[in-house]
C-alpha atoms as a PDB file:
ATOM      1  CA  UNK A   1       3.892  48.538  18.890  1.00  0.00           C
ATOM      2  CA  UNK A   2       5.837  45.228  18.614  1.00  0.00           C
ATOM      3  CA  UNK A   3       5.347  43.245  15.370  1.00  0.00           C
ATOM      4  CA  UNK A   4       4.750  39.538  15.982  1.00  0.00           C
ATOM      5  CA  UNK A   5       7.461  37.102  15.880  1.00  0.00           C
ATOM      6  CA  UNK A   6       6.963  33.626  14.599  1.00  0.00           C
ATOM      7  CA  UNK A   7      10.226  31.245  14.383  1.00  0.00           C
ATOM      8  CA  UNK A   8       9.967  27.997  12.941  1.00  0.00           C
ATOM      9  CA  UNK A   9      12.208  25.104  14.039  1.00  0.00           C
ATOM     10  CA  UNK A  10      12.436  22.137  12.099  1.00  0.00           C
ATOM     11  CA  UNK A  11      14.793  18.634  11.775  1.00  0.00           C
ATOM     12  CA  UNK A  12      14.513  15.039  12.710  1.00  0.00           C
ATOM     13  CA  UNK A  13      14.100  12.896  15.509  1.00  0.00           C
ATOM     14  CA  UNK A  14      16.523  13.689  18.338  1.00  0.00           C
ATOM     15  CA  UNK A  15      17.929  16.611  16.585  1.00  0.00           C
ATOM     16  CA  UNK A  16      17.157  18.612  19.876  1.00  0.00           C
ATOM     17  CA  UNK A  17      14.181  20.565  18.251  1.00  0.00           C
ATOM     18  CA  UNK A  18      12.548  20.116  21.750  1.00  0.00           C
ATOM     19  CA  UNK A  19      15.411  21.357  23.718  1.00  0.00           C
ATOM     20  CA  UNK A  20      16.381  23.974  21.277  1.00  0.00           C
ATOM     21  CA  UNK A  21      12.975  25.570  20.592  1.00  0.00           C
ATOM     22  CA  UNK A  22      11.791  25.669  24.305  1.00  0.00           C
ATOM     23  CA  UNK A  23      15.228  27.581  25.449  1.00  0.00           C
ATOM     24  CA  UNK A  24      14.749  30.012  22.949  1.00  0.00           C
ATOM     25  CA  UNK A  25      11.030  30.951  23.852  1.00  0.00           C
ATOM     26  CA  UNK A  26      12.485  31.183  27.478  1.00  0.00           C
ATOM     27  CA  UNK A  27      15.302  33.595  26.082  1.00  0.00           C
ATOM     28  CA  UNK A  28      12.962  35.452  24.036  1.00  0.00           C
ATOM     29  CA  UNK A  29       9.815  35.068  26.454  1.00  0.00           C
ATOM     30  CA  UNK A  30       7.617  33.731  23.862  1.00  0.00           C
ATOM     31  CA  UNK A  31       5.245  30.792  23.823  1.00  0.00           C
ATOM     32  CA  UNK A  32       6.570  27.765  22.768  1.00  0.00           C
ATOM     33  CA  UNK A  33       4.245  25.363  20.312  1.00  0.00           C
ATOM     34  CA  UNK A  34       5.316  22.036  20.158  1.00  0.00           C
ATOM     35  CA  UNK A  35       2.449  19.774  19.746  1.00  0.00           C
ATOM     36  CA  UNK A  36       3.534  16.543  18.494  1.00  0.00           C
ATOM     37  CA  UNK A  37       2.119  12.908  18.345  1.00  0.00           C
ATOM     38  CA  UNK A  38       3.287  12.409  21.780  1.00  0.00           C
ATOM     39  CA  UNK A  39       0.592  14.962  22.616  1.00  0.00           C
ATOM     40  CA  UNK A  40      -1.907  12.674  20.579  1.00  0.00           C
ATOM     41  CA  UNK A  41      -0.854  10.144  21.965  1.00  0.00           C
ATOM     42  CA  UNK A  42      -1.696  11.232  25.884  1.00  0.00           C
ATOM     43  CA  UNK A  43      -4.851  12.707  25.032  1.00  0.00           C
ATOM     44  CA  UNK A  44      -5.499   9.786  23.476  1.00  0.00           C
ATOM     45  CA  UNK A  45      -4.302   7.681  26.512  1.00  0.00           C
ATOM     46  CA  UNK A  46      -2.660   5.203  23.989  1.00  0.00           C
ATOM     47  CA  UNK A  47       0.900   4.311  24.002  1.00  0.00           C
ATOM     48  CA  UNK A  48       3.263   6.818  21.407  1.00  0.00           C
ATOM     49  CA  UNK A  49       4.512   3.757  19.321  1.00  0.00           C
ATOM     50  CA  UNK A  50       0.762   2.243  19.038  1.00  0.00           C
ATOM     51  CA  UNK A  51      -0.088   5.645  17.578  1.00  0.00           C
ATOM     52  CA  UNK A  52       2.900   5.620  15.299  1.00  0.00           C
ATOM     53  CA  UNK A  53       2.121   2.448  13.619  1.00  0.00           C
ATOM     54  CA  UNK A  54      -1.835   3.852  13.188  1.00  0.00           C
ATOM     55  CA  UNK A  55      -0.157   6.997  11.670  1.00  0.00           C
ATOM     56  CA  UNK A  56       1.438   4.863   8.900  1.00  0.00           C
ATOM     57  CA  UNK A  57      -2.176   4.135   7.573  1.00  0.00           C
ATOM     58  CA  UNK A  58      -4.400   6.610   9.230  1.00  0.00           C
ATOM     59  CA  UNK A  59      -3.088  10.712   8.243  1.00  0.00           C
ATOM     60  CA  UNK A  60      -5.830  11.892  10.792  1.00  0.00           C
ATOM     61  CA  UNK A  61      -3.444  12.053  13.158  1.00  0.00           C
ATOM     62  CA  UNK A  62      -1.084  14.229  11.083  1.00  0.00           C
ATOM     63  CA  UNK A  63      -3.613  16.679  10.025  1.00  0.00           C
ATOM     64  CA  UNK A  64      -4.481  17.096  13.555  1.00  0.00           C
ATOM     65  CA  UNK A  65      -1.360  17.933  15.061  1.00  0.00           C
ATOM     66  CA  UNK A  66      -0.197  19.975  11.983  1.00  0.00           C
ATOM     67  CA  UNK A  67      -3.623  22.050  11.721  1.00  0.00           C
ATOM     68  CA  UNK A  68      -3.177  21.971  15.646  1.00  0.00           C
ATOM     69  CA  UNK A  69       0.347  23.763  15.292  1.00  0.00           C
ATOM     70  CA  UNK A  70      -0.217  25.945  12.765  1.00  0.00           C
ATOM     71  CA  UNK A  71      -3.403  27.582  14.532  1.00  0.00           C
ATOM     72  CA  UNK A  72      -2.003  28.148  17.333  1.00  0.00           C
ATOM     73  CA  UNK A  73       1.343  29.880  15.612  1.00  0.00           C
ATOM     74  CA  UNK A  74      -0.575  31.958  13.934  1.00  0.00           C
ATOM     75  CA  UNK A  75      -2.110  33.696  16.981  1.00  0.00           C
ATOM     76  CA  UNK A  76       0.582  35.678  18.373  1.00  0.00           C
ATOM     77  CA  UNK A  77       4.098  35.305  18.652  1.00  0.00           C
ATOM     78  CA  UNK A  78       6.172  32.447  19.255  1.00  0.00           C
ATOM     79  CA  UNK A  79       8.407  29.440  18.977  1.00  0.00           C
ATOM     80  CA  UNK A  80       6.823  26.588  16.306  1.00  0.00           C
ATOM     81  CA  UNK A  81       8.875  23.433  16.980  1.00  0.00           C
ATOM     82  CA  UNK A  82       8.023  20.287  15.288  1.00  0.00           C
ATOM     83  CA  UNK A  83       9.395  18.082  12.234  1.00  0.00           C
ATOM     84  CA  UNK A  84       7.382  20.116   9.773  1.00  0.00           C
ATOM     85  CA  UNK A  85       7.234  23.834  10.806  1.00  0.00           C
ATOM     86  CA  UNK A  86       9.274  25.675   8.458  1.00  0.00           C
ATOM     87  CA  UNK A  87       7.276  24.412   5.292  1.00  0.00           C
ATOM     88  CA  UNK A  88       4.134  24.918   7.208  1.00  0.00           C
ATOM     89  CA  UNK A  89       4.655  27.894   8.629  1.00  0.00           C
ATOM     90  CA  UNK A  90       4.987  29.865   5.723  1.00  0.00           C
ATOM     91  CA  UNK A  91       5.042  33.205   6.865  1.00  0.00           C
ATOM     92  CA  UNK A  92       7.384  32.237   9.659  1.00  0.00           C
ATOM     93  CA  UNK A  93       9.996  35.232  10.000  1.00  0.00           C
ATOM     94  CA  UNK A  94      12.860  32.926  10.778  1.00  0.00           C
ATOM     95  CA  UNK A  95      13.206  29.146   9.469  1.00  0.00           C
ATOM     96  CA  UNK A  96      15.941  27.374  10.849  1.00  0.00           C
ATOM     97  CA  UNK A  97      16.701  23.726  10.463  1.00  0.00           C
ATOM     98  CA  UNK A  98      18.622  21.686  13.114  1.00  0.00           C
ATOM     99  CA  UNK A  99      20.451  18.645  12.113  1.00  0.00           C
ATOM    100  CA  UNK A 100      22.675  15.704  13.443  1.00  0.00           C
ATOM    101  CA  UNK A 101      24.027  12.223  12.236  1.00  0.00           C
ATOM    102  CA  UNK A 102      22.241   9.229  12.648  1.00  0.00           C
ATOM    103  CA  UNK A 103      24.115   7.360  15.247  1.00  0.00           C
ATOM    104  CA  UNK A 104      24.376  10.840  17.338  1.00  0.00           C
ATOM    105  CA  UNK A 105      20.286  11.197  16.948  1.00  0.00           C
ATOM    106  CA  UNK A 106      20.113   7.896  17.809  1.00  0.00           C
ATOM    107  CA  UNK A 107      22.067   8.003  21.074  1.00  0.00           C
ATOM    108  CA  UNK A 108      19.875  11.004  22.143  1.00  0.00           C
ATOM    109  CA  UNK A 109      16.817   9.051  21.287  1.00  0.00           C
ATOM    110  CA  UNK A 110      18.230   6.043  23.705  1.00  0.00           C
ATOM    111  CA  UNK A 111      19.638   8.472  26.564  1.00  0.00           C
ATOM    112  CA  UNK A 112      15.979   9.991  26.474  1.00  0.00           C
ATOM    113  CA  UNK A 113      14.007   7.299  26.209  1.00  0.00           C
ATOM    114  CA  UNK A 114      15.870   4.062  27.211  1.00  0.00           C
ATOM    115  CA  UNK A 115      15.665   0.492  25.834  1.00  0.00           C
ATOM    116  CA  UNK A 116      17.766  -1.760  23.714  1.00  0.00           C
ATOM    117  CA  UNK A 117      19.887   0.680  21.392  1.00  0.00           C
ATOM    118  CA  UNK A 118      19.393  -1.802  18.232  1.00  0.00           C
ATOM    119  CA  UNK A 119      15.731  -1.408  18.777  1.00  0.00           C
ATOM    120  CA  UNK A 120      16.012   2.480  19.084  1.00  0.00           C
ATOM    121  CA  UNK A 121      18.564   2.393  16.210  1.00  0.00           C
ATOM    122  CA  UNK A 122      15.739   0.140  14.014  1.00  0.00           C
ATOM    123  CA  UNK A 123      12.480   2.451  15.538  1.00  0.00           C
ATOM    124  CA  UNK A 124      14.418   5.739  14.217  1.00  0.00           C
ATOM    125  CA  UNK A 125      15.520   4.413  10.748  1.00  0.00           C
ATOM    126  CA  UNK A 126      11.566   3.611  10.258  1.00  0.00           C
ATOM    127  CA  UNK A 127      10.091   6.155  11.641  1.00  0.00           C
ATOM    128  CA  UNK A 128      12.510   8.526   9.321  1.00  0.00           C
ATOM    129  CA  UNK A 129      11.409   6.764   6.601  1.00  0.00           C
ATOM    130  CA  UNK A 130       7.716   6.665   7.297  1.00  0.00           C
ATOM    131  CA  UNK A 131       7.515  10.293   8.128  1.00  0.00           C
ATOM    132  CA  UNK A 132       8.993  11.227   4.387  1.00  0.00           C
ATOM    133  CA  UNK A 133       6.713   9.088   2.990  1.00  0.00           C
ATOM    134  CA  UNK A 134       3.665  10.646   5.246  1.00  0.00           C
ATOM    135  CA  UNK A 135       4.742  13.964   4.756  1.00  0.00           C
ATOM    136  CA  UNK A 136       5.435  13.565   1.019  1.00  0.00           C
ATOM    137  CA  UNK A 137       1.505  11.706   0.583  1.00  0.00           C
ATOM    138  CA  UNK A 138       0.311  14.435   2.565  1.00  0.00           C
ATOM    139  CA  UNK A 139       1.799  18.135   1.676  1.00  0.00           C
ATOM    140  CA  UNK A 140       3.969  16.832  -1.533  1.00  0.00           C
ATOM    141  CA  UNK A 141       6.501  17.898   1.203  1.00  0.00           C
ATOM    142  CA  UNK A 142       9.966  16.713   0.855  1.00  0.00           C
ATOM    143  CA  UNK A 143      11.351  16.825   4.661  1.00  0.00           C
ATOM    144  CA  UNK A 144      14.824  16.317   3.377  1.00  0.00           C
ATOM    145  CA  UNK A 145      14.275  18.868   1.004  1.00  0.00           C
ATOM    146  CA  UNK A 146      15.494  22.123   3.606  1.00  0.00           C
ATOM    147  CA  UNK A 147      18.130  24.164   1.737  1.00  0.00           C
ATOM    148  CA  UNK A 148      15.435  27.371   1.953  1.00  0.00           C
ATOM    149  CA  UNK A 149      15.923  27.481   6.025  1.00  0.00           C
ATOM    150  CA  UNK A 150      17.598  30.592   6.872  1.00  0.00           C
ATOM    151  CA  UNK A 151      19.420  28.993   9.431  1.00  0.00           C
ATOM    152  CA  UNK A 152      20.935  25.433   9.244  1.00  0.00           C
ATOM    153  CA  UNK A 153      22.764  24.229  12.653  1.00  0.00           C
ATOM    154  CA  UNK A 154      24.657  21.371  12.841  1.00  0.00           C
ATOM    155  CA  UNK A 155      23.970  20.292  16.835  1.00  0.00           C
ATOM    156  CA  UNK A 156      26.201  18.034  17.075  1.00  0.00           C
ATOM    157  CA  UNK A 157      28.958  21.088  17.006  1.00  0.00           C
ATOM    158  CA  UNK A 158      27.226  23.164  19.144  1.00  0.00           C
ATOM    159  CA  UNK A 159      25.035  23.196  22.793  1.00  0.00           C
ATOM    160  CA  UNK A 160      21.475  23.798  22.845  1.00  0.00           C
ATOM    161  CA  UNK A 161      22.705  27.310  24.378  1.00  0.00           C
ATOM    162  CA  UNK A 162      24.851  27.682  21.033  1.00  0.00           C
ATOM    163  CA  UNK A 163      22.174  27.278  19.227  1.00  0.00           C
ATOM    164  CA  UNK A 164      20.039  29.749  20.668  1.00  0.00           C
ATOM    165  CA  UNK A 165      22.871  31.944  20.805  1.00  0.00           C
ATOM    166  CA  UNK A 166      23.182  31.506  17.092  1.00  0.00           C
ATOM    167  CA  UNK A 167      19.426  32.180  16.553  1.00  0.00           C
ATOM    168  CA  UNK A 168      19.680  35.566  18.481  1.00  0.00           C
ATOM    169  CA  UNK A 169      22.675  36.954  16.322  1.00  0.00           C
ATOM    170  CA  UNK A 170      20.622  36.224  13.441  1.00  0.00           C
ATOM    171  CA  UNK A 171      17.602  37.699  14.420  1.00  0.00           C
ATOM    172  CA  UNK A 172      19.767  40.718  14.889  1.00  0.00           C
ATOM    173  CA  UNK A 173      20.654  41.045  11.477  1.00  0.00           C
ATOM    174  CA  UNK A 174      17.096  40.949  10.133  1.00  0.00           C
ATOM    175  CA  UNK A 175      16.336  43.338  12.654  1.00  0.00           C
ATOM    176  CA  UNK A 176      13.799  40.728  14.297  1.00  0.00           C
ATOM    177  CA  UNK A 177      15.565  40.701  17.870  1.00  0.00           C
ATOM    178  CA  UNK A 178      15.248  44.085  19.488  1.00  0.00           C
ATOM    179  CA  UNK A 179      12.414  45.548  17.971  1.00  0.00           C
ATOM    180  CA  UNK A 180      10.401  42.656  19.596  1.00  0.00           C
ATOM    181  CA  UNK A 181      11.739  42.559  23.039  1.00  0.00           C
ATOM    182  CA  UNK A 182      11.432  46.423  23.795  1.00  0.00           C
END
């Protein structure tokens, strides 16, 4: 019988969290969670920055995607992506933390989403901010506390493929990798 797999994926905005944590589900063929504000925010049929600047005040929002997240994880196997999954997911059996320089998170952030690259630039530096302070009101969680990841990847020296290449050889070592794909 195949023990269940839960891998946690954490790091800031336009760190490639996303990208990274949906390509190794596919590798692995496990469900990916990533439920995020942007999910909120379409259910909610309210535009992502208008939810953002209700977040600052209103930690509803945060409890429901993190309770959201966290349920689902802990019902089989799978991928948990999301800015707060290793120190949520406690019992996660691999914690890795992805992270990149400002101006390189930045330029993701723009190439994504488009607009003025000052405005993307000044929407990143405050929503960084804000989310420390949320997550520190919230969970006493630092977020730039993440030395106790197993794993921590530097993506701007490595592809998303990397990465998940990366992730597999060290789910080999803990003897996570083929015991759960057989």
């Amino acid at each position: 019988m195949k023990k269940q797999l839960r891998i946690a994926i954490s790091g800031s905005s336009g760190c490639g969290n996303t990208t990274v944590s949906n390509l190794l589900a596919q590798k692995l063929n496990l469900p990916c969670i990533n439920y995020t504000f942007k999910n909120v925010a379409a259910e909610l049929n309210i535009p992502f920055t208008e939810l953002l600047e209700k977040a600052k005040t209103d930690f509803s929002f945060d409890k429901t995607v993190d309770t959201k997240q966290v349920e689902l994880a802990s019902k089989s196997s799978c991928v948990l992506g999301s800015r707060l999954a290793i120190w949520l997911l406690k019992d996660a059996d691999l914690k890795i933390y992805l992270t990149a320089s400002f101006d390189v998170r930045v330029n993701r952030i723009h190439n994504r989403e488009g607009g003025d690259i000052n405005e993307v630039k000044r929407i990143t530096e405050l929503r960084d901010k804000d989310d420390t302070r949320r997550y520190k009101s919230l969970y006493n969680i630092d977020n730039t506390d993440y030395g106790f990841a197993d794993l921590i990847i530097d993506t701007e020296k490595n592809t998303p493929e990397k990465i998940v290449e990366i992730i597999i050889e060290e789910l080999k070592k803990k003897n996570l990798y083929e015991a759960n794909l057989k």
